[in-house]
N, C-alpha and C. Protein backbone atom coordinates (compact mmCIF):
# COMPACT_ATOMS: atom_id res chain seq x y z
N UNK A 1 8.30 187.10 -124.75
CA UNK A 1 7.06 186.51 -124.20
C UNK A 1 7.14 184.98 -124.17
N UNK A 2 7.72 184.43 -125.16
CA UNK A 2 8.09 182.80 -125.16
C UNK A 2 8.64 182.48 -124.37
N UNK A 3 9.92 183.13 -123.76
CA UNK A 3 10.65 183.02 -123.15
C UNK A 3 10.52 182.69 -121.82
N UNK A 4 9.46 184.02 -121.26
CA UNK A 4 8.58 184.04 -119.99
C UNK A 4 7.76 182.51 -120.01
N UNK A 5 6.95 182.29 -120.95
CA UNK A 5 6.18 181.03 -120.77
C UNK A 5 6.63 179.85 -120.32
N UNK A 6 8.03 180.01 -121.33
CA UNK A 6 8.70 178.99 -121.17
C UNK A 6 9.32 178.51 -119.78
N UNK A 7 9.69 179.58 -118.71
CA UNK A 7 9.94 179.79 -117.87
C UNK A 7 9.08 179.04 -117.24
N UNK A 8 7.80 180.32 -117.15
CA UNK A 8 6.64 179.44 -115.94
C UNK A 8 6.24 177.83 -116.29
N UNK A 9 6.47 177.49 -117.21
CA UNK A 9 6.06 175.97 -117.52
C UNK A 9 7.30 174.82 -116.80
N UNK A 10 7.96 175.56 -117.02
CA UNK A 10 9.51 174.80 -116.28
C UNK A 10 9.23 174.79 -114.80
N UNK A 11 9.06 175.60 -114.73
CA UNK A 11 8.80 176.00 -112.98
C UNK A 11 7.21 175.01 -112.60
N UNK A 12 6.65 175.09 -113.34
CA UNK A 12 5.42 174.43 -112.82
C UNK A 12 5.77 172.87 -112.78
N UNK A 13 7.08 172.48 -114.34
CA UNK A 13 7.02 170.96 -114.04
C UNK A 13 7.84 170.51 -112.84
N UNK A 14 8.55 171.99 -112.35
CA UNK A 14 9.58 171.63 -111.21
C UNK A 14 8.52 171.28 -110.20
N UNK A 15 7.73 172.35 -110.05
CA UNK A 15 6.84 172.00 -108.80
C UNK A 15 6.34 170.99 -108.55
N UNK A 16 5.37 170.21 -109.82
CA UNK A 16 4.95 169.13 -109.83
C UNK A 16 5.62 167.86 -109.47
N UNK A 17 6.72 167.89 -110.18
CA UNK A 17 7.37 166.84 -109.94
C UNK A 17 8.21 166.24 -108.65
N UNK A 18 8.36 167.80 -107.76
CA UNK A 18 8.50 167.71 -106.50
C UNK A 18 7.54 167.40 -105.53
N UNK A 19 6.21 167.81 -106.08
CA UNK A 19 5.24 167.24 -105.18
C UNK A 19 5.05 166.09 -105.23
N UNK A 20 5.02 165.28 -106.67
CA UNK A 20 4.78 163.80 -106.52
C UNK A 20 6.05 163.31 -105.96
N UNK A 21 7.42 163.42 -106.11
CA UNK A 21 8.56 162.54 -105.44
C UNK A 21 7.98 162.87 -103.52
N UNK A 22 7.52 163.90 -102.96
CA UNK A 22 7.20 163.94 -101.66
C UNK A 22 6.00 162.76 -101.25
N UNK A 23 5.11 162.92 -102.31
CA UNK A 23 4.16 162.21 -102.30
C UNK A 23 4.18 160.40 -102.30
N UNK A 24 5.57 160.26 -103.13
CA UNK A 24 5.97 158.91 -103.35
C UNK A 24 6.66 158.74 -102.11
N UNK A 25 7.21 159.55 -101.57
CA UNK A 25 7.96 159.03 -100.03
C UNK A 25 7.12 159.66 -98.77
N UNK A 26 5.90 159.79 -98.83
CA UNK A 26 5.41 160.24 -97.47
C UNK A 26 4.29 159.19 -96.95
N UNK A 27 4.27 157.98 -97.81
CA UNK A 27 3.43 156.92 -97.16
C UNK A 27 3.81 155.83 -97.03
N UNK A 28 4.30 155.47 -95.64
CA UNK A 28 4.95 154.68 -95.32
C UNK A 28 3.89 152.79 -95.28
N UNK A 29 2.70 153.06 -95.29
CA UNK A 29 1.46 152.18 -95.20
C UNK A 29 1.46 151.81 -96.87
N UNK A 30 2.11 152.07 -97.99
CA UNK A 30 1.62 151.59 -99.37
C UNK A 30 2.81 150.48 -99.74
N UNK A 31 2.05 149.88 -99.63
CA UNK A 31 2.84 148.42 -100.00
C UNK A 31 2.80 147.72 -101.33
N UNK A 32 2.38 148.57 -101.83
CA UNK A 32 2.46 147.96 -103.79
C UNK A 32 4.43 148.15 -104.14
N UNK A 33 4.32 146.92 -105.02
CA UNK A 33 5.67 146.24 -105.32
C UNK A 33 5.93 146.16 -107.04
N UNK A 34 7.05 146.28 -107.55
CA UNK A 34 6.73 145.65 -108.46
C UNK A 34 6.36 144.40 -108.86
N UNK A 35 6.18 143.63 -110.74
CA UNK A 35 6.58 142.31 -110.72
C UNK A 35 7.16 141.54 -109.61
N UNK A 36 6.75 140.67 -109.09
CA UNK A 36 7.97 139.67 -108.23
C UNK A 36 8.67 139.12 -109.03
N UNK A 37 8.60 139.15 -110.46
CA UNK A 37 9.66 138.63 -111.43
C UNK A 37 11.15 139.17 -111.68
N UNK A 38 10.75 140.56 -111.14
CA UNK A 38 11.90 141.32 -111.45
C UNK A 38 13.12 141.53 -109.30
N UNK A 39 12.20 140.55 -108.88
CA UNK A 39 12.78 139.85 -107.64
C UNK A 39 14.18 139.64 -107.79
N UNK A 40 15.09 139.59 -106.93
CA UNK A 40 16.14 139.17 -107.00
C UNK A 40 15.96 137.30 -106.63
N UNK A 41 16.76 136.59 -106.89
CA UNK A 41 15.82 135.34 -106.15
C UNK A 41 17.15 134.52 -105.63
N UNK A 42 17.11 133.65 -105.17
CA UNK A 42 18.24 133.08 -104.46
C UNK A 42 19.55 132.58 -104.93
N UNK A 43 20.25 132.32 -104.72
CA UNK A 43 21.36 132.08 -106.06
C UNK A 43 22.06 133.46 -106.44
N UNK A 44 21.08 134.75 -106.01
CA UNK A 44 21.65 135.95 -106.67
C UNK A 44 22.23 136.78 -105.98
N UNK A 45 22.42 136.18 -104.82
CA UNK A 45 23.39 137.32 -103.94
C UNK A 45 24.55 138.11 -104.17
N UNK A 46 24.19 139.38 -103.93
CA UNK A 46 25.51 140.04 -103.81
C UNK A 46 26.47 140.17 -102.78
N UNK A 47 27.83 139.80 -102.81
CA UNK A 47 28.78 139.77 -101.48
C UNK A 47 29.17 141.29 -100.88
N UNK A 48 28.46 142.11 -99.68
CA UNK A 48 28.85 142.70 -99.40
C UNK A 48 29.29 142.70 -97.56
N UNK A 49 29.62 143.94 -96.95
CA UNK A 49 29.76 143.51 -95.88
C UNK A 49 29.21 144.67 -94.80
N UNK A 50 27.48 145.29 -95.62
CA UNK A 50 26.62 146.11 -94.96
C UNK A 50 25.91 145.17 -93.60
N UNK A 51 26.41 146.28 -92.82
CA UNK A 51 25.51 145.76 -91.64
C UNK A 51 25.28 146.49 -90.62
N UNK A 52 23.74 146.01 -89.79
CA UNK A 52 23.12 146.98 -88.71
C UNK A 52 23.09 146.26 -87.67
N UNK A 53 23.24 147.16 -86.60
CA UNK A 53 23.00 146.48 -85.22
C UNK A 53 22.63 147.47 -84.61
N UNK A 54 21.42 147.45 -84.41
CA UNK A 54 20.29 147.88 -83.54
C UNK A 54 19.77 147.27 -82.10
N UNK A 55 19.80 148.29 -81.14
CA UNK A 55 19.72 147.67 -79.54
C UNK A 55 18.72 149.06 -78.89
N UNK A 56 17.99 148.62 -78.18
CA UNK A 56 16.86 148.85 -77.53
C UNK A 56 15.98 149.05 -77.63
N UNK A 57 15.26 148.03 -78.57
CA UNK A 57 14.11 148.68 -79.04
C UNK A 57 13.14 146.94 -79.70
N UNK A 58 11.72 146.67 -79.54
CA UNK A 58 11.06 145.17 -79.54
C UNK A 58 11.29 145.08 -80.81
N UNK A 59 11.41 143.24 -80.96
CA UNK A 59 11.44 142.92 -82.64
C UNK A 59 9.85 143.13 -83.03
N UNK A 60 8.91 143.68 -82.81
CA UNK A 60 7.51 144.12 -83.65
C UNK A 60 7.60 145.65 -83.84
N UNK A 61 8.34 146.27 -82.65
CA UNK A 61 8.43 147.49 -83.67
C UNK A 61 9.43 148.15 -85.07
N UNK A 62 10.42 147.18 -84.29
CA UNK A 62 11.38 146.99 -85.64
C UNK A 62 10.95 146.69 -86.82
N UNK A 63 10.34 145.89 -86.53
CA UNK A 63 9.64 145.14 -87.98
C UNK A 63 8.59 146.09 -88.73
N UNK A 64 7.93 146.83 -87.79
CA UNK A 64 7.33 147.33 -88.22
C UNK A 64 8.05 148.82 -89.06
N UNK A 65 8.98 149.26 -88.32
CA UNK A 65 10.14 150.53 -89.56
C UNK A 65 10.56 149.54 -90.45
N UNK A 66 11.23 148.58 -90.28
CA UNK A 66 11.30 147.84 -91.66
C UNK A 66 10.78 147.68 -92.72
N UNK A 67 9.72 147.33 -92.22
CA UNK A 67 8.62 147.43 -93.35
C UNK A 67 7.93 148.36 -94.36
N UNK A 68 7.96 149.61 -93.14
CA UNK A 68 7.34 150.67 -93.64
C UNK A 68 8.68 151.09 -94.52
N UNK A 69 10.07 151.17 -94.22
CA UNK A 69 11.08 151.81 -94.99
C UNK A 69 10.97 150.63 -96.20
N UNK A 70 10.78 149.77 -96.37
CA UNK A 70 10.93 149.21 -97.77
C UNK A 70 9.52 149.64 -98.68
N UNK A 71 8.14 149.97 -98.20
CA UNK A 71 7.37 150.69 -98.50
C UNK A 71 7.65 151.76 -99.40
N UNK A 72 8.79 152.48 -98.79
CA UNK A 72 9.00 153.93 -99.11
C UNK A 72 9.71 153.72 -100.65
N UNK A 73 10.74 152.89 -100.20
CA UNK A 73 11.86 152.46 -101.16
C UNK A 73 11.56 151.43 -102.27
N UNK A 74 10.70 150.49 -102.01
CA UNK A 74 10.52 148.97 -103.39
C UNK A 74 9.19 148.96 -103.93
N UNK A 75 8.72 150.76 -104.23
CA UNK A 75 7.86 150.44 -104.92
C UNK A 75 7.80 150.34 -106.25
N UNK A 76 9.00 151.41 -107.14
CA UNK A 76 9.37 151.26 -108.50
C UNK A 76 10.53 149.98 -108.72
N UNK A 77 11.36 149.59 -107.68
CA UNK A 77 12.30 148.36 -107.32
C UNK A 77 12.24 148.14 -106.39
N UNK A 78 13.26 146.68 -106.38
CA UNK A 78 13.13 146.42 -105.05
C UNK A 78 14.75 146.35 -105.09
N UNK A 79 14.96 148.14 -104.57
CA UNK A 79 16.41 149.01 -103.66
C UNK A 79 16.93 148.28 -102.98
N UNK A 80 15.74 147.78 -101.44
CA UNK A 80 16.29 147.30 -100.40
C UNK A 80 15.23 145.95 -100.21
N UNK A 81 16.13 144.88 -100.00
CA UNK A 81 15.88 143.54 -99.66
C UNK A 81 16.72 143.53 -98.07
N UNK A 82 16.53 144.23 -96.99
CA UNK A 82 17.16 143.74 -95.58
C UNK A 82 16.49 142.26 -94.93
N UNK A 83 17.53 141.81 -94.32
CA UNK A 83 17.49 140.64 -93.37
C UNK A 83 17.67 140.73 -92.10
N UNK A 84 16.38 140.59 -91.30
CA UNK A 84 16.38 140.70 -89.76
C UNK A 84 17.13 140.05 -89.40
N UNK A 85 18.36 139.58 -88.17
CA UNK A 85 18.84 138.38 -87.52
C UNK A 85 18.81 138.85 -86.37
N UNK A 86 17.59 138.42 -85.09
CA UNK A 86 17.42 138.45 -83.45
C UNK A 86 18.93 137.94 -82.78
N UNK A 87 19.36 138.84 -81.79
CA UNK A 87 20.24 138.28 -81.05
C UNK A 87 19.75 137.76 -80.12
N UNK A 88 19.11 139.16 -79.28
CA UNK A 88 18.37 139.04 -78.25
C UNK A 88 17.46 139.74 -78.37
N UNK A 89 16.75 139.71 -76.95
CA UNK A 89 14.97 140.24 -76.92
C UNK A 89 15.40 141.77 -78.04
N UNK A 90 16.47 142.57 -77.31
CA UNK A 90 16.20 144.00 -77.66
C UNK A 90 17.34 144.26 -78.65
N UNK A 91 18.28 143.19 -79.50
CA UNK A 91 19.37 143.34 -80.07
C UNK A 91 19.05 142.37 -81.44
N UNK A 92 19.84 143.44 -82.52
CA UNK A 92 19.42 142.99 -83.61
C UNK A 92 20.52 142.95 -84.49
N UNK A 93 20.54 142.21 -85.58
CA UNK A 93 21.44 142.71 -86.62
C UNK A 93 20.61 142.48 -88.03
N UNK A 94 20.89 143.80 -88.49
CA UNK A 94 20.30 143.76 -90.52
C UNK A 94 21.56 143.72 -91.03
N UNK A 95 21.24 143.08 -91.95
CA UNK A 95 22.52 142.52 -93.55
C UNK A 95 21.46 142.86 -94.81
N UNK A 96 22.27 142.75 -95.42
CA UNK A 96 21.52 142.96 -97.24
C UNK A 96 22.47 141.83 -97.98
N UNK A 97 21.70 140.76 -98.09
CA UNK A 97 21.78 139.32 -98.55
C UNK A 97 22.44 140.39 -100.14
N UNK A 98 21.11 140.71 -100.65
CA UNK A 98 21.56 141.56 -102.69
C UNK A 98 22.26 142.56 -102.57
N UNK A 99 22.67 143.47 -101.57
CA UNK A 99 23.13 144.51 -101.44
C UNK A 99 22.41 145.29 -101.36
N UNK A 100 23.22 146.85 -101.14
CA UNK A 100 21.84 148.16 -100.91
C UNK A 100 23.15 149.51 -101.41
N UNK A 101 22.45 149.99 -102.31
CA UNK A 101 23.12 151.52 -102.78
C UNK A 101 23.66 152.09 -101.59
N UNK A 102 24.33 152.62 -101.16
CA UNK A 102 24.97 153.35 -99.70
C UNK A 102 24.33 154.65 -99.40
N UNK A 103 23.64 154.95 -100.22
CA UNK A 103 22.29 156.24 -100.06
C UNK A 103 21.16 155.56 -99.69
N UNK A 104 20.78 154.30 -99.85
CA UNK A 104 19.58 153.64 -99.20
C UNK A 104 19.82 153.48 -98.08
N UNK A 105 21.12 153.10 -98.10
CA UNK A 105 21.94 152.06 -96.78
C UNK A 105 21.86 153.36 -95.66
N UNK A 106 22.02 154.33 -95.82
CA UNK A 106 22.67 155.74 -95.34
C UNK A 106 20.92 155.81 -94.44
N UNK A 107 20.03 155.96 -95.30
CA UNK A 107 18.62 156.31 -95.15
C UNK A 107 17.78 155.47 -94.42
N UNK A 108 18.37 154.25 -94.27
CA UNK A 108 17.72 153.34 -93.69
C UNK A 108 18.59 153.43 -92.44
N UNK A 109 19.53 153.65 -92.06
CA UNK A 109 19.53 153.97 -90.63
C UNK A 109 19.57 155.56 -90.13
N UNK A 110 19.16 156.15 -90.91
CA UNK A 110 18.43 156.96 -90.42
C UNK A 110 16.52 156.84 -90.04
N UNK A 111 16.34 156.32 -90.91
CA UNK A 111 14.38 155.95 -90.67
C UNK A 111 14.40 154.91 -89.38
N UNK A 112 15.35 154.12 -89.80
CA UNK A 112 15.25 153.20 -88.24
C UNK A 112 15.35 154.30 -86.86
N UNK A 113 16.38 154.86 -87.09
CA UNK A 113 16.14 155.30 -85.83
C UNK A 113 15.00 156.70 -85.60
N UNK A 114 14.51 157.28 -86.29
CA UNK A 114 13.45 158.46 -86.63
C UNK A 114 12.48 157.40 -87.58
N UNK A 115 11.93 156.57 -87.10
CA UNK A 115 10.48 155.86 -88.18
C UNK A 115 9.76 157.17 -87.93
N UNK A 116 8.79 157.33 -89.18
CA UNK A 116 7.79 157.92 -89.41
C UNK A 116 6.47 157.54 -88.19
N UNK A 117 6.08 156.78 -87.74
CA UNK A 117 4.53 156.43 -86.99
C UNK A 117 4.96 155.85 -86.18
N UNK A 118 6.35 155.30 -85.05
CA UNK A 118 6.57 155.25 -83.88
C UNK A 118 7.40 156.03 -83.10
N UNK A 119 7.43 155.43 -82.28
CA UNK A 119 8.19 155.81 -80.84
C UNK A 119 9.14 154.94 -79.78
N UNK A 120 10.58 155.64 -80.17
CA UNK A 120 10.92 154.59 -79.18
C UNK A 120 11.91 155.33 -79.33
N UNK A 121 13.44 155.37 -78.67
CA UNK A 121 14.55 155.61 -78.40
C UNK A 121 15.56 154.17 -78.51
N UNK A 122 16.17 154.14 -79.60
CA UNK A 122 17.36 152.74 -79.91
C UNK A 122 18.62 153.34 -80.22
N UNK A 123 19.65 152.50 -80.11
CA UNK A 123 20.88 152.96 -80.49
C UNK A 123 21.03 152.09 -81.87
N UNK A 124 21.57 152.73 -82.94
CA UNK A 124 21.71 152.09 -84.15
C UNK A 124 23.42 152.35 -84.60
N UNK A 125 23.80 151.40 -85.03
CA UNK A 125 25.37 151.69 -85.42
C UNK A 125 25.38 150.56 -86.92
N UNK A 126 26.12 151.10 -88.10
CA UNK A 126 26.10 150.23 -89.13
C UNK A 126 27.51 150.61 -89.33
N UNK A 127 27.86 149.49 -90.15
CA UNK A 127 29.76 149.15 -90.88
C UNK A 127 29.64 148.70 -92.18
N UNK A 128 30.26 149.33 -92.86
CA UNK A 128 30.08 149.42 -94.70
C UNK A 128 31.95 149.62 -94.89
N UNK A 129 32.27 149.32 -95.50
CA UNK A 129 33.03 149.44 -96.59
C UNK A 129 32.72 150.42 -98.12
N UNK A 130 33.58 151.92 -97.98
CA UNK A 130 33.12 152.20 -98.88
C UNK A 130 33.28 152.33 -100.32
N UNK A 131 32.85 152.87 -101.53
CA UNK A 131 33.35 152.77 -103.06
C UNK A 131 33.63 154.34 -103.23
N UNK A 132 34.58 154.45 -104.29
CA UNK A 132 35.02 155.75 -105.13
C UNK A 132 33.09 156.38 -105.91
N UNK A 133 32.61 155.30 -105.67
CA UNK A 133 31.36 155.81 -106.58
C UNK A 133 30.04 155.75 -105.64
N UNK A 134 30.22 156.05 -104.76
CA UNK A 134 29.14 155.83 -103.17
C UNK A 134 28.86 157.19 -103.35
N UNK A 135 27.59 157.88 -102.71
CA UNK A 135 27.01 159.05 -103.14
C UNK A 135 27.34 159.39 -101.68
N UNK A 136 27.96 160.94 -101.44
CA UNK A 136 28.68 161.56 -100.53
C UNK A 136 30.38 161.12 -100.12
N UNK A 137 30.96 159.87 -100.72
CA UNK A 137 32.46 159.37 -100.35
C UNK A 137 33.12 160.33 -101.43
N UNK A 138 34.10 160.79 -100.74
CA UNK A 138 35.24 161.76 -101.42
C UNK A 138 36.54 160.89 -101.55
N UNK A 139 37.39 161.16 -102.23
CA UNK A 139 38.42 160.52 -102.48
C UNK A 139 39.14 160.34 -100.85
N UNK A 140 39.18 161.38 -99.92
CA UNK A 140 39.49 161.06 -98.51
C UNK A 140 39.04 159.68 -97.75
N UNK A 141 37.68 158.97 -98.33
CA UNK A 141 36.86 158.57 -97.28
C UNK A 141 36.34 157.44 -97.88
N UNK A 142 36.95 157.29 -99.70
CA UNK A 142 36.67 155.89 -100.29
C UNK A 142 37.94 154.77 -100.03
N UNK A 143 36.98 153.75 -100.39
CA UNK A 143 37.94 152.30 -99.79
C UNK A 143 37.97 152.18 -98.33
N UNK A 144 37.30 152.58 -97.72
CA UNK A 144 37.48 152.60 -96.35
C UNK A 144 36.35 151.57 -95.47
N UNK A 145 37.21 151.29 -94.51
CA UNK A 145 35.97 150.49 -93.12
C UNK A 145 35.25 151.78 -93.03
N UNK A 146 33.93 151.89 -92.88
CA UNK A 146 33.59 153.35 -92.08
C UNK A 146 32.32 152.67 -90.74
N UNK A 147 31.91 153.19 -90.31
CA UNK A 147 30.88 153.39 -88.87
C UNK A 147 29.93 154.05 -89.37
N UNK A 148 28.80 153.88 -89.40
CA UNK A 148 27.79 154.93 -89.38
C UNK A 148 26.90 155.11 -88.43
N UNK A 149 26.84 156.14 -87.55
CA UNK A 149 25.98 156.56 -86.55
C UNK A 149 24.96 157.56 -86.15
N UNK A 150 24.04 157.85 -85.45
CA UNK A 150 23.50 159.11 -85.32
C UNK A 150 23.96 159.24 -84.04
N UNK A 151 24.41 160.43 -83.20
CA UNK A 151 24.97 160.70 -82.08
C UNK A 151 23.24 161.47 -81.21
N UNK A 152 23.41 160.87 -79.98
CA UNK A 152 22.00 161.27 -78.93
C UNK A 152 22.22 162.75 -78.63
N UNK A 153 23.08 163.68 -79.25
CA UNK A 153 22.75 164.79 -79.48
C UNK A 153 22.23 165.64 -80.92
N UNK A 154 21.62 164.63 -81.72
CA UNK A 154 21.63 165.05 -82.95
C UNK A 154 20.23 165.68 -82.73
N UNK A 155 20.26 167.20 -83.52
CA UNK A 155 18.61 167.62 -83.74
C UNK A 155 18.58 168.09 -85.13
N UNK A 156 18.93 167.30 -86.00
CA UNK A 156 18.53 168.23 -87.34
C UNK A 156 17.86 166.84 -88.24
N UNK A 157 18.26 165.11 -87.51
CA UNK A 157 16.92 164.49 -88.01
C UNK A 157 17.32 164.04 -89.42
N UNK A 158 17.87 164.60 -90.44
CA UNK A 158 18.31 164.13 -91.38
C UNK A 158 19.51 163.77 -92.34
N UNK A 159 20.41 163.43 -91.78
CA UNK A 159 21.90 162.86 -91.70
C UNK A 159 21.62 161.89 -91.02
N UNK A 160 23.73 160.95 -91.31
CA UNK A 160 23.91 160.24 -90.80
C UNK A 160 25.22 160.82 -90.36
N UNK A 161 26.13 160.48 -89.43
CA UNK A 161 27.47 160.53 -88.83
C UNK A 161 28.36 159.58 -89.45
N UNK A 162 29.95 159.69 -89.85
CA UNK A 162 30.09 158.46 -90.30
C UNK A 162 31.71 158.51 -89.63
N UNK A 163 32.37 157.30 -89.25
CA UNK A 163 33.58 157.96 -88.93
C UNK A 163 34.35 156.96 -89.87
N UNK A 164 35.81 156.73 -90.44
CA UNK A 164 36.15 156.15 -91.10
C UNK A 164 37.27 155.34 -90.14
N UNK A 165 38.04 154.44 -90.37
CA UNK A 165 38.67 153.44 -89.61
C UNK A 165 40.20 154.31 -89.66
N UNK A 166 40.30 155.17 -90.10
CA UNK A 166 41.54 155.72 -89.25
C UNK A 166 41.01 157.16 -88.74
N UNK A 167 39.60 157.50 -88.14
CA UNK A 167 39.29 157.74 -87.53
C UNK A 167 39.04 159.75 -87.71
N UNK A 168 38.75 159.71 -89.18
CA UNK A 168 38.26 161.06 -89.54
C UNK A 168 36.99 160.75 -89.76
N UNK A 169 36.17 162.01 -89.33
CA UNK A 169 34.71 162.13 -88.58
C UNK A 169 34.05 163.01 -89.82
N UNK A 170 33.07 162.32 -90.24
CA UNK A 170 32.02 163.01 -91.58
C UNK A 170 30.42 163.39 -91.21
N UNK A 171 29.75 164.09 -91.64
CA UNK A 171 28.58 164.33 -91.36
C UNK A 171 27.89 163.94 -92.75
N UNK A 172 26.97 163.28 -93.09
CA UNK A 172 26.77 163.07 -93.94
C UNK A 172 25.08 163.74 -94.39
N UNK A 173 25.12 164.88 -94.61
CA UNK A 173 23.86 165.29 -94.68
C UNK A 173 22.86 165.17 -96.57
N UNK A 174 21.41 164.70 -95.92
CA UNK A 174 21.28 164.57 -97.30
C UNK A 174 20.79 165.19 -98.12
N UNK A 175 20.61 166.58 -97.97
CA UNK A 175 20.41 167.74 -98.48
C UNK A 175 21.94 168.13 -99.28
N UNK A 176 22.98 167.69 -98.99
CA UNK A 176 24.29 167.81 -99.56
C UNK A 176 24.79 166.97 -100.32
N UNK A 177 25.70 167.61 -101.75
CA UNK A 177 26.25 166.66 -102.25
C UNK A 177 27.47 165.60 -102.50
N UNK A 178 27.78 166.28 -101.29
CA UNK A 178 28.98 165.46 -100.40
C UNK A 178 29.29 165.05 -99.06
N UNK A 179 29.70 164.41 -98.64
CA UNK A 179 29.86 164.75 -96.73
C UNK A 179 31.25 165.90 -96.48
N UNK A 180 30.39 165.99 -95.64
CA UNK A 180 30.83 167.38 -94.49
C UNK A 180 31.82 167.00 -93.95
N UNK A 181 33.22 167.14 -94.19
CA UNK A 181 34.64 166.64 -93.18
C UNK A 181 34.28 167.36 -91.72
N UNK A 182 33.85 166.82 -90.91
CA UNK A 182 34.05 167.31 -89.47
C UNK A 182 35.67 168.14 -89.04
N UNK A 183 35.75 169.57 -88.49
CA UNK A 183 37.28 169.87 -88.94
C UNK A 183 37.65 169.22 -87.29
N UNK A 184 37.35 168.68 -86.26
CA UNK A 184 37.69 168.32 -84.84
C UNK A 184 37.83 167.01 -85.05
N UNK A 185 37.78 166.27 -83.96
CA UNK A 185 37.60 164.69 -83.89
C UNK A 185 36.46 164.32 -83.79
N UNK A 186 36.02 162.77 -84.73
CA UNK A 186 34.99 162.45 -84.74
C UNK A 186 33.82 162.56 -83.47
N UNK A 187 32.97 162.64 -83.69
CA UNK A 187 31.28 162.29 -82.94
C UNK A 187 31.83 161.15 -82.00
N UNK A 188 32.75 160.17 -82.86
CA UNK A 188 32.73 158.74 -82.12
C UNK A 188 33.72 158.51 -83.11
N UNK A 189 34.38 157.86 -81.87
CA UNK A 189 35.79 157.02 -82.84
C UNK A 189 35.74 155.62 -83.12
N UNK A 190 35.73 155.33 -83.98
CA UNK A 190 35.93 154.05 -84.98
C UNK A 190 36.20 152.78 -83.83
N UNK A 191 35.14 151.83 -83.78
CA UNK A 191 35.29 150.90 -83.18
C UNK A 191 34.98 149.60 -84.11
N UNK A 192 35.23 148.18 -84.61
CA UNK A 192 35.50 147.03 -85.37
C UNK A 192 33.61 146.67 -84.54
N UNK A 193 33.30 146.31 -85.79
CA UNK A 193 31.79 145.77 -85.86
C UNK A 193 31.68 144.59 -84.45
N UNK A 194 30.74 144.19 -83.52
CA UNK A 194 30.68 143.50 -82.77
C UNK A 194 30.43 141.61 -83.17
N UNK A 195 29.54 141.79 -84.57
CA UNK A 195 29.27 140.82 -85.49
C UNK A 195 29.94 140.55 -86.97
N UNK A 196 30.09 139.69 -87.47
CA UNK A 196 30.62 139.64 -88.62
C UNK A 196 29.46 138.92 -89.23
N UNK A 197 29.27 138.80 -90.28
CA UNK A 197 28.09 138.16 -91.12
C UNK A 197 28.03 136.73 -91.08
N UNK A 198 29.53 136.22 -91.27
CA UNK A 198 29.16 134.74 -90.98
C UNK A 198 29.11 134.33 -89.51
N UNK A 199 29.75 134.96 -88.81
CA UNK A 199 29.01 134.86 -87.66
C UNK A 199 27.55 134.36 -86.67
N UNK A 200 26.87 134.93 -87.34
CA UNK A 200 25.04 135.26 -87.24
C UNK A 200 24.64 133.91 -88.39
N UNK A 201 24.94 133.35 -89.40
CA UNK A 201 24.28 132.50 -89.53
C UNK A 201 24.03 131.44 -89.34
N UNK A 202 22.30 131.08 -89.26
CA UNK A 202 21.76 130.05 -88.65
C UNK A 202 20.85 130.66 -87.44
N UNK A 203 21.23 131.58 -87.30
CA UNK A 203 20.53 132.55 -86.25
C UNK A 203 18.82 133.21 -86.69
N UNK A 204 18.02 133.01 -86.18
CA UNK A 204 16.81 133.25 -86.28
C UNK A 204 16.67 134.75 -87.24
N UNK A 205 16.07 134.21 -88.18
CA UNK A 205 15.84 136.15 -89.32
C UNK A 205 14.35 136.21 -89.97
N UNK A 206 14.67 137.06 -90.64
CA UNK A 206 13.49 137.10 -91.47
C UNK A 206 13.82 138.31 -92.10
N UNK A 207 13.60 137.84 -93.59
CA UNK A 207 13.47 138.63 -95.28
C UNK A 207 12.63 139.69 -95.08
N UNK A 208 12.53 140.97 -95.60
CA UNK A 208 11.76 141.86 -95.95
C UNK A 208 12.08 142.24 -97.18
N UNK A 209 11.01 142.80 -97.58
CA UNK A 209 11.08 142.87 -99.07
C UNK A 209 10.05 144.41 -99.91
């Protein structure tokens, strides 16, 4: 009989606790932060070489998934600190001045291109370098240049595509605890970033936080 109890009580804290983590990521409008003390602040950069380039789509609605995805993400920390840099009217590039976990990094171009409360159709492509300790990189697919993309035939909405620079093709789904080796040729074959980071600076941005 303990046993049983013990059971249903487990199960109830499972439930619960799944409802509040849904609950913590289904409002993209709550903008409570922590401390700003516990801010990263200038001087503290981390050197990495994450980056987005996003094309067809206005810098106000951008701004506006931006926003809402750091919503989702910096309310117990602040995960993601991205940096807008305008190319042009409809072309963009994000960097992460502090860095970003490669599961944020992963998630945030996915929300960019599927935001929660708009509409629009953009092409998004990001270039990471990855670690032995990156959540989904297998010993195949660490240390590597990789691509990350969503392909305009995708309907399942929650993945990313990733291809690596000698040009083996991953699905990176996040219901899984690894990526998916594609057994064909990639979605898209490995093409060298259009921007480099030092590149873009001096170029018109703006911090989100």
């Amino acid at each position: 009989m303990e046993n049983i109890i013990l059971i249903i009580a487990c199960v109830i804290g499972l439930i619960l606790m799944i409802k509040g983590f849904i609950k913590s990521k289904s409002n993209p409008k709550d903008n409570s932060r922590p401390p700003i003390e516990r801010k990263p602040k200038p001087g503290q950069e981390i050197s990495n070489d994450k980056l987005v380039v996003v094309k067809g789509v206005s810098y106000e609605d951008l701004k506006i998934a931006i926003t809402d995805f750091c919503n989702l993400y910096n309310q117990e920390e602040y995960a993601v600190l991205p940096r807008l840099v305008t190319i042009s009217n409809l072309e963009f590039v994000t960097t992460f001045p502090f860095d970003i976990k490669f599961e944020h990094y992963c998630f945030f171009i996915n929300y960019i291109k599927y935001p929660m409360e708009l509409k629009y159709n953009c092409d998004i492509t990001g270039w990471a370098t990855t670690k032995s300790n990156d959540k989904w990189i297998t010993e195949k697919s660490a240390n590597k240049k990789v691509m990350l993309f969503i392909p305009e035939d995708d309907d399942k909405y929650d993945n990313v595509f990733m291809t690596t620079d000698d040009n083996i093709g991953y699905m990176l789904g996040f219901g899984m605890k690894e990526g998916k080796q594609l057994p064909d040729d990639p979605n898209k074959k490995f093409v060298p970033q259009a921007f480099d980071i030092k590149d873009i600076l001096g170029k018109p941005s703006e911090d989100f936080q």
